[in-house]
C-alpha atoms as a PDB file:
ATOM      1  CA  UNK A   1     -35.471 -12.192 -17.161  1.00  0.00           C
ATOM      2  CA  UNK A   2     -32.947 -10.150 -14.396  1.00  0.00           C
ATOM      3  CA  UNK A   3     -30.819 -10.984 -12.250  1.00  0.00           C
ATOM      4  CA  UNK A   4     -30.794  -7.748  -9.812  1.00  0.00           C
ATOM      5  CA  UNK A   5     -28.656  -7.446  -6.776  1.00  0.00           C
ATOM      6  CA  UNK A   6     -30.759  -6.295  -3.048  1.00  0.00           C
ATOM      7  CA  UNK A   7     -29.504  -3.266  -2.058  1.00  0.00           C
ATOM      8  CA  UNK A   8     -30.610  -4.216   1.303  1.00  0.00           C
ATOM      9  CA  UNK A   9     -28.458  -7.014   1.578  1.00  0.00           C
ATOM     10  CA  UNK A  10     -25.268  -5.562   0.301  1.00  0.00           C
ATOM     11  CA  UNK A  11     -22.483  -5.799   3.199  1.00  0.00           C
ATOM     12  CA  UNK A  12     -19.217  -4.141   3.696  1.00  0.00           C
ATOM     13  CA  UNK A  13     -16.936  -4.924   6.235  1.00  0.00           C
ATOM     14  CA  UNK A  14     -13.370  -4.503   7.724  1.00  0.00           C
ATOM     15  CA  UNK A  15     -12.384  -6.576  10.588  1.00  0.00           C
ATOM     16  CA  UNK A  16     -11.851  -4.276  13.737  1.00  0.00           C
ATOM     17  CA  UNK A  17     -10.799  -1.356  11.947  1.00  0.00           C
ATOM     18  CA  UNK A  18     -10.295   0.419  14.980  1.00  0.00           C
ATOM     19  CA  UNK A  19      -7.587  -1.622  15.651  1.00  0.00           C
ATOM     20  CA  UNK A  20      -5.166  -1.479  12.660  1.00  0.00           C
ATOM     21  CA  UNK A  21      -2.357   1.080  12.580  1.00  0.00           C
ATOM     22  CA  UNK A  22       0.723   1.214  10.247  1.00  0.00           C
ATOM     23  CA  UNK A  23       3.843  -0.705  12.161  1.00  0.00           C
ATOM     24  CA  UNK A  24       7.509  -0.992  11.284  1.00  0.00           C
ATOM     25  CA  UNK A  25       9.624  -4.255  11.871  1.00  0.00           C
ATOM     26  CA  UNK A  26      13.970  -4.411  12.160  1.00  0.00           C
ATOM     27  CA  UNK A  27      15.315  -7.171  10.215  1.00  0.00           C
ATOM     28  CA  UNK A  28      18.380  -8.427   8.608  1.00  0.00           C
ATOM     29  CA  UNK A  29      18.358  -9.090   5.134  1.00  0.00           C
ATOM     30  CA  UNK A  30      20.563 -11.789   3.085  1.00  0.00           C
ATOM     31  CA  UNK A  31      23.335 -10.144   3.394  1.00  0.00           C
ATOM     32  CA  UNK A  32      23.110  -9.381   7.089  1.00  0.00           C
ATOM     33  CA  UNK A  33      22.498  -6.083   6.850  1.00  0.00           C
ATOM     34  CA  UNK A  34      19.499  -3.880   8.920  1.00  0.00           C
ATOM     35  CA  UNK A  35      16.472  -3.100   6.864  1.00  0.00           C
ATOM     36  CA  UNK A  36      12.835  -1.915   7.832  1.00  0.00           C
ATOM     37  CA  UNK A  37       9.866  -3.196   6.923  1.00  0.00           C
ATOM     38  CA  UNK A  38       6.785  -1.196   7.107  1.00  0.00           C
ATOM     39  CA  UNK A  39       3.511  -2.824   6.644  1.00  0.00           C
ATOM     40  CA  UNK A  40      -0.569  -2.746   8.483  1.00  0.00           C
ATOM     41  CA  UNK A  41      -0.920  -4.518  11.867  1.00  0.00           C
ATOM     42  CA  UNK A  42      -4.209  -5.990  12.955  1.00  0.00           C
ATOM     43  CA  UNK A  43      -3.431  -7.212  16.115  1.00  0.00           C
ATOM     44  CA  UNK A  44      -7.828  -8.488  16.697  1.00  0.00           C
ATOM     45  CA  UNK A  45      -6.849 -10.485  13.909  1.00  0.00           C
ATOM     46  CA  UNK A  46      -3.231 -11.715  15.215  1.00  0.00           C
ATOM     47  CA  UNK A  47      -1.848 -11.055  11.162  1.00  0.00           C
ATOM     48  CA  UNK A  48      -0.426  -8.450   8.988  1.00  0.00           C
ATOM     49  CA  UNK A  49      -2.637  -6.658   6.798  1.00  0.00           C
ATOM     50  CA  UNK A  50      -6.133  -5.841   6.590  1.00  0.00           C
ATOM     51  CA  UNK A  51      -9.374  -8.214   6.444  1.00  0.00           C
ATOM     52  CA  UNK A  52     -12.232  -7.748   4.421  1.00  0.00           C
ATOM     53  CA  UNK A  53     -15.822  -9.372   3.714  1.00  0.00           C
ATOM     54  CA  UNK A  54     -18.688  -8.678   1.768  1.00  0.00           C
ATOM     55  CA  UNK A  55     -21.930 -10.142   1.279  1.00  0.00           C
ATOM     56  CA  UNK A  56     -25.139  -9.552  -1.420  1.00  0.00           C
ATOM     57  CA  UNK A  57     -28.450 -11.577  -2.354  1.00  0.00           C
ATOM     58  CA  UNK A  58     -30.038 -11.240  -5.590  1.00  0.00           C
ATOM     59  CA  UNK A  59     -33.353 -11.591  -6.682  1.00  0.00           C
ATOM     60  CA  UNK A  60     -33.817 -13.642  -9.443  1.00  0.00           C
ATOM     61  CA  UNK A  61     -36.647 -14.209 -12.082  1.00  0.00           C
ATOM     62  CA  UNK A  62     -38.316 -17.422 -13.146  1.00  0.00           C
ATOM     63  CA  UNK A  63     -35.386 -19.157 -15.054  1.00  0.00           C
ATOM     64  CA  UNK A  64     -32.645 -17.161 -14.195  1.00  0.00           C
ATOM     65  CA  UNK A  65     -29.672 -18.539 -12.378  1.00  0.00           C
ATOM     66  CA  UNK A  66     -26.249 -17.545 -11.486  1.00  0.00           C
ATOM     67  CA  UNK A  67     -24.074 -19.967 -13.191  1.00  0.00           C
ATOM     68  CA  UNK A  68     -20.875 -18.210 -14.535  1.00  0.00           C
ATOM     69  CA  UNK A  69     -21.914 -14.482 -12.249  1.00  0.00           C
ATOM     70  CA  UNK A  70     -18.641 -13.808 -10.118  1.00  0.00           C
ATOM     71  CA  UNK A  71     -18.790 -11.970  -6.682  1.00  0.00           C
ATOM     72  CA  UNK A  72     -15.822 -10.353  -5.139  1.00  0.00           C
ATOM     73  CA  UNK A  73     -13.466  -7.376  -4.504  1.00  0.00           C
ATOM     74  CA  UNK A  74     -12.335  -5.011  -6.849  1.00  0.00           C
ATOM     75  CA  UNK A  75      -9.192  -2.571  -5.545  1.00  0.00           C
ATOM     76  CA  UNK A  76      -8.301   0.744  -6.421  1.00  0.00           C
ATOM     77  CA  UNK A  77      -5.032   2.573  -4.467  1.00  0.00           C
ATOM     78  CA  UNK A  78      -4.021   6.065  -5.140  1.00  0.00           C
ATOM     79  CA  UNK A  79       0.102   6.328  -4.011  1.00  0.00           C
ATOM     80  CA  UNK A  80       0.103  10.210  -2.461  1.00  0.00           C
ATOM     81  CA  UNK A  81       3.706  10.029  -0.813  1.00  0.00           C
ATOM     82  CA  UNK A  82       6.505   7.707  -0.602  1.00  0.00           C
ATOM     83  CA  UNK A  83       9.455   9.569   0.049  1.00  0.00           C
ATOM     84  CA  UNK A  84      12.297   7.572   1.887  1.00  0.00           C
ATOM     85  CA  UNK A  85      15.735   9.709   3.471  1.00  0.00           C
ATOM     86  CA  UNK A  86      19.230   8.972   4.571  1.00  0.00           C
ATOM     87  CA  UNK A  87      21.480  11.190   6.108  1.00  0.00           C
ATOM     88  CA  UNK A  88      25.200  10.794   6.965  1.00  0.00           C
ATOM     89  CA  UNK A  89      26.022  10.968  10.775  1.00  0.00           C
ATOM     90  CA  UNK A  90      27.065  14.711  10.209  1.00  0.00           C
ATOM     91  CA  UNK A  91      26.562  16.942   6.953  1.00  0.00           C
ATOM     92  CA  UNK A  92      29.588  16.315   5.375  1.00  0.00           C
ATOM     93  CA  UNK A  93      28.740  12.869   4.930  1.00  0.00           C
ATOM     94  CA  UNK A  94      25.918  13.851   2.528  1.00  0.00           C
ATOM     95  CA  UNK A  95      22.151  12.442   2.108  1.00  0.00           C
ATOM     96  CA  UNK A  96      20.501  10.783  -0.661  1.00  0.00           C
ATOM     97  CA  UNK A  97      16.105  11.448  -0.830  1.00  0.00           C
ATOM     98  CA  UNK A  98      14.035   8.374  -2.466  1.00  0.00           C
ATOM     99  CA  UNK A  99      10.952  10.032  -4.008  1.00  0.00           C
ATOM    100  CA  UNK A 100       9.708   7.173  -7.078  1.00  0.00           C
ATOM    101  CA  UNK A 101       6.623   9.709  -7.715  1.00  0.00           C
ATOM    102  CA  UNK A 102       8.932  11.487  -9.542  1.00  0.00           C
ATOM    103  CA  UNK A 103       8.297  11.069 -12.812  1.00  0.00           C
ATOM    104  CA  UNK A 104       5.990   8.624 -12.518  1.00  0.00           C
ATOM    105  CA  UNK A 105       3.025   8.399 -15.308  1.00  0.00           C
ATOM    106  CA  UNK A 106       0.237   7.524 -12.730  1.00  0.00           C
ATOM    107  CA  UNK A 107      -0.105   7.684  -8.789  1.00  0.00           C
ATOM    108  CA  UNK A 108      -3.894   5.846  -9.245  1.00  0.00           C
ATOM    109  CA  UNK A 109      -3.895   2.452 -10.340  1.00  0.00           C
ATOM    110  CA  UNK A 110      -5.628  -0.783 -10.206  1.00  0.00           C
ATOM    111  CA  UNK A 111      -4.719  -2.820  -7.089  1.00  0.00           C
ATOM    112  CA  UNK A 112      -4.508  -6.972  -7.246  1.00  0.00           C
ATOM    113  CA  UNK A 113      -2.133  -8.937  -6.217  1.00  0.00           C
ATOM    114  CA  UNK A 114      -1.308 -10.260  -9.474  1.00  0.00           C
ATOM    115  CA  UNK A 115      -2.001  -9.500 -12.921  1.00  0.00           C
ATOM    116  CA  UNK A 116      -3.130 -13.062 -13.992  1.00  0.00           C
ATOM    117  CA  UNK A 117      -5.882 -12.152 -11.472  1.00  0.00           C
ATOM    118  CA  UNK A 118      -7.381  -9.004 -13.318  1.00  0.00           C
ATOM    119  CA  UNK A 119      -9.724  -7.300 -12.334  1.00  0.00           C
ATOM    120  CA  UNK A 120      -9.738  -9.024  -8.782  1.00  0.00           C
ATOM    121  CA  UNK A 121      -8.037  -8.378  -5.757  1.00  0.00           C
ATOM    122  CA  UNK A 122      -8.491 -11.558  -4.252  1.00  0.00           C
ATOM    123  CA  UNK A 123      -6.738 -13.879  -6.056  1.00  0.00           C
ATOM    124  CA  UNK A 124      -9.941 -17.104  -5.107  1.00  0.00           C
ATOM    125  CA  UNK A 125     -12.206 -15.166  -7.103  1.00  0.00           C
ATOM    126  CA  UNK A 126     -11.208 -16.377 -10.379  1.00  0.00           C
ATOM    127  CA  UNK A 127     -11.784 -19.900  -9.166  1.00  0.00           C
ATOM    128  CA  UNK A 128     -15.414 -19.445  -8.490  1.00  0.00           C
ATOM    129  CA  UNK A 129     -17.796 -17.283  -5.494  1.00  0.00           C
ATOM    130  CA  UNK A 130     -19.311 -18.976  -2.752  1.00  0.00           C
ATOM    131  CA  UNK A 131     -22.638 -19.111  -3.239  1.00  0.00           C
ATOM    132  CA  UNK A 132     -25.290 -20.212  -0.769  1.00  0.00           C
ATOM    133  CA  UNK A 133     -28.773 -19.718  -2.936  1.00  0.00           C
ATOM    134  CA  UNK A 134     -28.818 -16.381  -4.244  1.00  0.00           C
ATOM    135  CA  UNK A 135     -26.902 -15.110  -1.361  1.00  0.00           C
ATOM    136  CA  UNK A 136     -22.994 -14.935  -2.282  1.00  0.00           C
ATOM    137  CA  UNK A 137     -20.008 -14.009  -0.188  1.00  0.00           C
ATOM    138  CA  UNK A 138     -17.087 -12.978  -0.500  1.00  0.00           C
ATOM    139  CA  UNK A 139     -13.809 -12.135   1.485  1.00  0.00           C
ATOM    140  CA  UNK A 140     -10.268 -10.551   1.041  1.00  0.00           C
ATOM    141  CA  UNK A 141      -6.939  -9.332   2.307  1.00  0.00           C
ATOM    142  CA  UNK A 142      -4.749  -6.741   1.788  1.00  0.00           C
ATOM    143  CA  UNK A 143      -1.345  -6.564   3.475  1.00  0.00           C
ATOM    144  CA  UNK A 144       0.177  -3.005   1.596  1.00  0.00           C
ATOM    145  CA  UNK A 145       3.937  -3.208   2.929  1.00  0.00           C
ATOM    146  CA  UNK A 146       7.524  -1.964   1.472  1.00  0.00           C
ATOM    147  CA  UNK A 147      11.128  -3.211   2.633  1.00  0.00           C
ATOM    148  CA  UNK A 148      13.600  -0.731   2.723  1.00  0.00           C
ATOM    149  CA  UNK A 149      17.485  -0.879   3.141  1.00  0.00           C
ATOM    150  CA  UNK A 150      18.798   0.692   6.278  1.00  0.00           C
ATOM    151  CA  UNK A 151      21.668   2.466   4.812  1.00  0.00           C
ATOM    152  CA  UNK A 152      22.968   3.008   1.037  1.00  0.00           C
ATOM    153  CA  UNK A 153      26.296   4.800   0.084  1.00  0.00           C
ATOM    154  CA  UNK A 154      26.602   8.190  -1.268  1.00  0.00           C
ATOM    155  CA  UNK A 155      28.521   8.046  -4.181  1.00  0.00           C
ATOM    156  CA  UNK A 156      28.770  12.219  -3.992  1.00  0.00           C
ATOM    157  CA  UNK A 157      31.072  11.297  -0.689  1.00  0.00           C
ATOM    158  CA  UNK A 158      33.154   8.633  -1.915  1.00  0.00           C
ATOM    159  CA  UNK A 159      31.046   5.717  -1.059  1.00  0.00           C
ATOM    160  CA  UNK A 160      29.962   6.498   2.696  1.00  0.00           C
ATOM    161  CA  UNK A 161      27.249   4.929   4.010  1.00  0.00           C
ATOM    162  CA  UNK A 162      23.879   7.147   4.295  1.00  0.00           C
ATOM    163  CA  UNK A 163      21.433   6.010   7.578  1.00  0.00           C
ATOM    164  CA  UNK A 164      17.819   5.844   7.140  1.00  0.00           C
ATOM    165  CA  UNK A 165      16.425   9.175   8.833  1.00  0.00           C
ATOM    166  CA  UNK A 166      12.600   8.808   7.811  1.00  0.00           C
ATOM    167  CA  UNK A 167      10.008   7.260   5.810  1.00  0.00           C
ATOM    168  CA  UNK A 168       6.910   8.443   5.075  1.00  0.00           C
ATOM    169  CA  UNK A 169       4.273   6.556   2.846  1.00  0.00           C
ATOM    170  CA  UNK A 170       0.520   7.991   2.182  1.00  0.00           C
ATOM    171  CA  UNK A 171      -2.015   5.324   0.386  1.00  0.00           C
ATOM    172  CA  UNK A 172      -5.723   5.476  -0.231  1.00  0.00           C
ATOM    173  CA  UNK A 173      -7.711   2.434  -1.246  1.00  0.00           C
ATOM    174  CA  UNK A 174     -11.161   2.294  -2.614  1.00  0.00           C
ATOM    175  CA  UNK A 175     -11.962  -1.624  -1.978  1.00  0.00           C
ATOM    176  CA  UNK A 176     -15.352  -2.577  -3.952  1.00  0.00           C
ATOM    177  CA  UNK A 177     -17.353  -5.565  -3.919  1.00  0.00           C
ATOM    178  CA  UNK A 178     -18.691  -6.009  -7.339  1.00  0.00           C
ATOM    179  CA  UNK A 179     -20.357  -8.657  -9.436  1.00  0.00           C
ATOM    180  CA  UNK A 180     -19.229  -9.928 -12.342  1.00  0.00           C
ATOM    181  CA  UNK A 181     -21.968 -10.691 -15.306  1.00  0.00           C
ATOM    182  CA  UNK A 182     -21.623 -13.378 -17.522  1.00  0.00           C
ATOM    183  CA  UNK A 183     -20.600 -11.189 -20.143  1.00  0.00           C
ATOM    184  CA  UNK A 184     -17.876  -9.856 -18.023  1.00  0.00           C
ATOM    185  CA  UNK A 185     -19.321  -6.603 -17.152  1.00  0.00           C
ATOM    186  CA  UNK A 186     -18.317  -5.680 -13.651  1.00  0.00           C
ATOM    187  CA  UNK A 187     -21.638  -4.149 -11.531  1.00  0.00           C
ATOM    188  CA  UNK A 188     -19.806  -1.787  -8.578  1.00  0.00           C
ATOM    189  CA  UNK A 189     -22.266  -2.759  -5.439  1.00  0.00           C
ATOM    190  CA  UNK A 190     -20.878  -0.663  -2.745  1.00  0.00           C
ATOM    191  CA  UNK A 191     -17.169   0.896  -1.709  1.00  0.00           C
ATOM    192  CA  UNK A 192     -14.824   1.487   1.028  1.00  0.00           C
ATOM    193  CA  UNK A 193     -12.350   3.939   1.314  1.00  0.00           C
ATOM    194  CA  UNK A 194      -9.695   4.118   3.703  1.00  0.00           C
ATOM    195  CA  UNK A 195      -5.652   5.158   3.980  1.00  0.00           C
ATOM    196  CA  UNK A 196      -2.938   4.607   5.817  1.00  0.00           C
ATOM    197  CA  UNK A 197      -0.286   7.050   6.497  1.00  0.00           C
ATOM    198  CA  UNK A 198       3.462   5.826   7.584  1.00  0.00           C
ATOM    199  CA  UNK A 199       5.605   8.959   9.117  1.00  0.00           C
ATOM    200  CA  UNK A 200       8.402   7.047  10.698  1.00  0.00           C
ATOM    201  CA  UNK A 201      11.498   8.833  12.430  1.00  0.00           C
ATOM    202  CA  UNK A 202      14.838   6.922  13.076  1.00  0.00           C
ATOM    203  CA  UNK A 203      17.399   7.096  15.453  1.00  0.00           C
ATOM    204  CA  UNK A 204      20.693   5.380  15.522  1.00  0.00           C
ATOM    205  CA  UNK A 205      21.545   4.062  19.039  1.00  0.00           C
ATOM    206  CA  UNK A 206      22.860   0.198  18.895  1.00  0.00           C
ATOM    207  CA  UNK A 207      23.724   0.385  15.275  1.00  0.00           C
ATOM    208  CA  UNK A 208      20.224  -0.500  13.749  1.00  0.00           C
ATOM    209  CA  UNK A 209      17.324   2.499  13.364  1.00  0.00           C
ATOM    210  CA  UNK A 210      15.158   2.897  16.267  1.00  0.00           C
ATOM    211  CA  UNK A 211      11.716   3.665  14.739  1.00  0.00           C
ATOM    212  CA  UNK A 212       9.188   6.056  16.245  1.00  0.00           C
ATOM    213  CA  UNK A 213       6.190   4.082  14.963  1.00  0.00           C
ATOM    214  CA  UNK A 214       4.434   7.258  14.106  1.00  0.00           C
ATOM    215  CA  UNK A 215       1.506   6.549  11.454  1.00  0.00           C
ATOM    216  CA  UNK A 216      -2.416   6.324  11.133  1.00  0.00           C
ATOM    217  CA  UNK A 217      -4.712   4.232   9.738  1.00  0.00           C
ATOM    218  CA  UNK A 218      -8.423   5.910   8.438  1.00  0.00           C
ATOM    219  CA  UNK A 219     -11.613   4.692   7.501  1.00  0.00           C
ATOM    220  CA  UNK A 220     -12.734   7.379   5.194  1.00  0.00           C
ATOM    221  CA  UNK A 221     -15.500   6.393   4.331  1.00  0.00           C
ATOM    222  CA  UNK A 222     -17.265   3.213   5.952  1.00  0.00           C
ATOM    223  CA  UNK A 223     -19.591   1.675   3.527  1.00  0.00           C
ATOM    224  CA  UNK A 224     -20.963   4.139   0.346  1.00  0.00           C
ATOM    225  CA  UNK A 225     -23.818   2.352  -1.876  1.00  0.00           C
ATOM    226  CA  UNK A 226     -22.777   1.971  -5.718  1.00  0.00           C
ATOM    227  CA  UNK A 227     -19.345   3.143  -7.567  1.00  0.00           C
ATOM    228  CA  UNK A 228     -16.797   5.610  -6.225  1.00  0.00           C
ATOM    229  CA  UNK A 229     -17.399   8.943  -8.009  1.00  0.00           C
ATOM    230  CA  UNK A 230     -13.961  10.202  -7.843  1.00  0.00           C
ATOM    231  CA  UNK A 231     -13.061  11.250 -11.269  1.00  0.00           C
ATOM    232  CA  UNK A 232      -9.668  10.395 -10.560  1.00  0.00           C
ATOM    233  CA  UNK A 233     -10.979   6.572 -10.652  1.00  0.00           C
ATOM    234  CA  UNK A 234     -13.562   6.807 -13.678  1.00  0.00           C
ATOM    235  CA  UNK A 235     -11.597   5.411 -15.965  1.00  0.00           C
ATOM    236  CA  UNK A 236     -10.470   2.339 -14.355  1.00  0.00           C
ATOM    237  CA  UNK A 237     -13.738   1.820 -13.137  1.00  0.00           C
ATOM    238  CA  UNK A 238     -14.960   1.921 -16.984  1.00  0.00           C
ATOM    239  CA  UNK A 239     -12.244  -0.600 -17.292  1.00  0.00           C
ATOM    240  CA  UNK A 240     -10.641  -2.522 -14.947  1.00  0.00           C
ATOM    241  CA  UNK A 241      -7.981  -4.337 -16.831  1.00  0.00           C
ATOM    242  CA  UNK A 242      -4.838  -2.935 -15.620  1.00  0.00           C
ATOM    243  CA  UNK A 243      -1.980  -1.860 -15.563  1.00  0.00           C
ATOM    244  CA  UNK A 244      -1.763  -2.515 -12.050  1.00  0.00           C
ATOM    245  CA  UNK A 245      -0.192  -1.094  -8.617  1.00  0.00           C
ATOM    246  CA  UNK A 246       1.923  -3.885  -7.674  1.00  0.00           C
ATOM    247  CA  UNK A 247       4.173  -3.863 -10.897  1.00  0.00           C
ATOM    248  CA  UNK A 248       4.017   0.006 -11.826  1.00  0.00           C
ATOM    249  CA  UNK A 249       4.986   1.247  -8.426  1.00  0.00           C
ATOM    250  CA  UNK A 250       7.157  -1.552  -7.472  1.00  0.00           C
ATOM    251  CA  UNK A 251       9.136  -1.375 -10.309  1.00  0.00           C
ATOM    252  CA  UNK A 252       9.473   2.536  -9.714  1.00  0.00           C
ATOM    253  CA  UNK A 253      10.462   2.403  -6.138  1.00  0.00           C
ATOM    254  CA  UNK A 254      13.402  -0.600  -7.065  1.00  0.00           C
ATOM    255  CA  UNK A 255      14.458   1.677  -9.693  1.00  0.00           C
ATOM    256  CA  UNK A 256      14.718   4.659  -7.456  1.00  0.00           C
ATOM    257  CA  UNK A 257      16.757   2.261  -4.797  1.00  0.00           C
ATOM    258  CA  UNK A 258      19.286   1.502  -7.499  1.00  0.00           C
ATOM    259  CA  UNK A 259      19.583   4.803  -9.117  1.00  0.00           C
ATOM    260  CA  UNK A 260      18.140   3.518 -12.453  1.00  0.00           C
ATOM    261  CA  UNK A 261      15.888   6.284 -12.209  1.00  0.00           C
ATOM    262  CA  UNK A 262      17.675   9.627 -11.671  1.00  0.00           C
ATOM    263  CA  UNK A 263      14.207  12.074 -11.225  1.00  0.00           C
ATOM    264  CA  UNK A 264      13.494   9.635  -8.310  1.00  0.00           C
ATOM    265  CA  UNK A 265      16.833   9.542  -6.447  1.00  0.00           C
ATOM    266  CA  UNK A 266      18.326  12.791  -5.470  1.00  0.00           C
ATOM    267  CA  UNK A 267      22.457  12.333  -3.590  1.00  0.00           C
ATOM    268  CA  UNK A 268      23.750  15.235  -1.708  1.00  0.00           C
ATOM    269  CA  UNK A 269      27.634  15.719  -0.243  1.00  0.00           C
ATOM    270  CA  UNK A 270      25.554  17.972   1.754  1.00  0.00           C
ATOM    271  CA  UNK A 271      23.731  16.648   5.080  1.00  0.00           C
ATOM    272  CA  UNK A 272      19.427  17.019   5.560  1.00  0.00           C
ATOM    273  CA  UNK A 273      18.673  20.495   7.063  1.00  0.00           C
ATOM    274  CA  UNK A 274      17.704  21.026  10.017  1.00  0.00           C
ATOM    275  CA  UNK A 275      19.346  17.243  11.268  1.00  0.00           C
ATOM    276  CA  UNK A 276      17.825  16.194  14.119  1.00  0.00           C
ATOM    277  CA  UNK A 277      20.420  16.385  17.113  1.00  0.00           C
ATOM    278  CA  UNK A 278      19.334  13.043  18.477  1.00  0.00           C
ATOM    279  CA  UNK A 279      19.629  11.162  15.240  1.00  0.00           C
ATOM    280  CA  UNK A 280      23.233   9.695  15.614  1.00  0.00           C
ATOM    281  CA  UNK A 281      24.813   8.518  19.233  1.00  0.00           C
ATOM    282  CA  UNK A 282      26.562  11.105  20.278  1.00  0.00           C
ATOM    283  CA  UNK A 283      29.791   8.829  21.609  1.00  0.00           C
ATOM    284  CA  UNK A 284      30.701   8.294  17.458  1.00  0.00           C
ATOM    285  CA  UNK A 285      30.850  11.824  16.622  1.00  0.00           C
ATOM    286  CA  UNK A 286      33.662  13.399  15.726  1.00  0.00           C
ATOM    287  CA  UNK A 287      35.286  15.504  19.061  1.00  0.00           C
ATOM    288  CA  UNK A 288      35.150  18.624  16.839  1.00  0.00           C
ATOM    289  CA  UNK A 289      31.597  18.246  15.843  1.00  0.00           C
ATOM    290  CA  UNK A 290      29.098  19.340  18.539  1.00  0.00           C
END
């Protein structure tokens, strides 16, 4: 008795990923103070974020059935860069650079959304696969996005306020539809790999940041039969139980924000070098400064 997946039948797809690029978004947060947002755009779709599906059939043998087998995605991101700057309006004022991989134990982690959902990114998995005979389908989202504060004070300046001058955020993703045995032994079908890369300027002209909206989004690799043979990923794949993205690097970036984390957060009285000269309006400079 087998059940056996069709390698024939195994599908793999992102919706329109010629589409999706990395965007930024203004907002106000509680208090009323500017912050970016920086998240994927798929404007086919009309959403945030990134849409997956995936399909497979298996062949079955007299008697077999596919009561308790699970179909769905399986996540993998590898953080290469987050690095966040502020600058003062000229060098005196100081900067302050936001790097959480500092430190941190591991850039390459399992990705779901929560952990209660282990090993799956999607969190209807647990809750059963759609099934239609032996042909089962399955579907996903992924919207990767970070808030950050517009400005935060310099304490090496006595407490002035630091403007966001860039952001730039590098993430792979190896997204894996894989069945799930009765005995709770994931079988890796077929991958995807793709990244996103966020390089935003800012510019201060009304008093929020202007963003340039400079980023890419890359299908790396389009549909690959079987695991990922990164070695990077070899252990997770052997098992998938965690810890995952969402809490490890989230927690790290909100303690690099608050200074919790001192290898993460670096304060300057000293300004970025080179500044860009079109980074502050130039009718609140000092008249000495040029």
């Amino acid at each position: 008795m087998a059940v056996t997946p069709d390698k024939d039948s195994i599908l793999i797809e992102i919706h329109e990923p010629d589409k999706v690029y990395p965007a930024v978004e203004i907002f106000r947060d509680k208090t009323g103070a500017p912050a970016a947002n920086f998240f994927l755009r798929d404007p086919g779709a009309g959403t945030k974020g990134i849409w997956m599906k995936g399909q497979v059939k298996f062949s079955l043998d007299p008697g077999d059935t596919l009561k308790d087998w699970r179909v769905g995605f399986v996540q993998i991101v590898r953080q290469n860069t987050f690095t966040v700057r502020y600058s003062g309006r000229i060098g005196s004022e100081g900067s302050i650079v936001i790097d959480p991989t500092n430190g941190q134990a591991s850039n390459t982690l399992l990705d779901c959304l929560v952990a209660a959902n282990k090993p799956w990114s999607s969190i209807q998995v647990p809750n059963g696969t759609e099934f239609t005979g032996a042909v089962a389908n399955a579907r996903t989202q992924d919207n990767p996005h970070r808030p950050v504060p517009a400005t935060l004070q310099n304490p090496q300046v006595s407490k002035i306020d630091n403007f966001l001058y860039d952001f730039k955020w590098d993430c792979e993703f190896w997204t894996m539809l894989t069945a799930m045995d009765p005995a709770k032994s994931p079988h890796y079908l077929a991958y995807i790999h793709w990244q996103f890369v966020h390089k935003v300027d800012f510019f201060w002209r009304t008093g929020d940041p202007l963003p340039s909206e400079w980023g890419t989004f890359k299908l790396l690799e389009k549909m690959v039969l079987g695991p990922p043979t990164d070695p990077s990923l070899q252990s997770i794949l052997a098992k998938p139980a965690g810890p995952i993205a969402n809490d490890i690097f989230g927690n790290a970036i909100g303690t690099a924000f608050t200074g919790a984390s001192p290898q993460s957060r670096s304060e300057s009285d000293t300004g970025l070098s080179p500044m860009r000269l079109d980074f502050w309006r130039e009718n609140e400079l000092p008249a000495n400064v040029a």
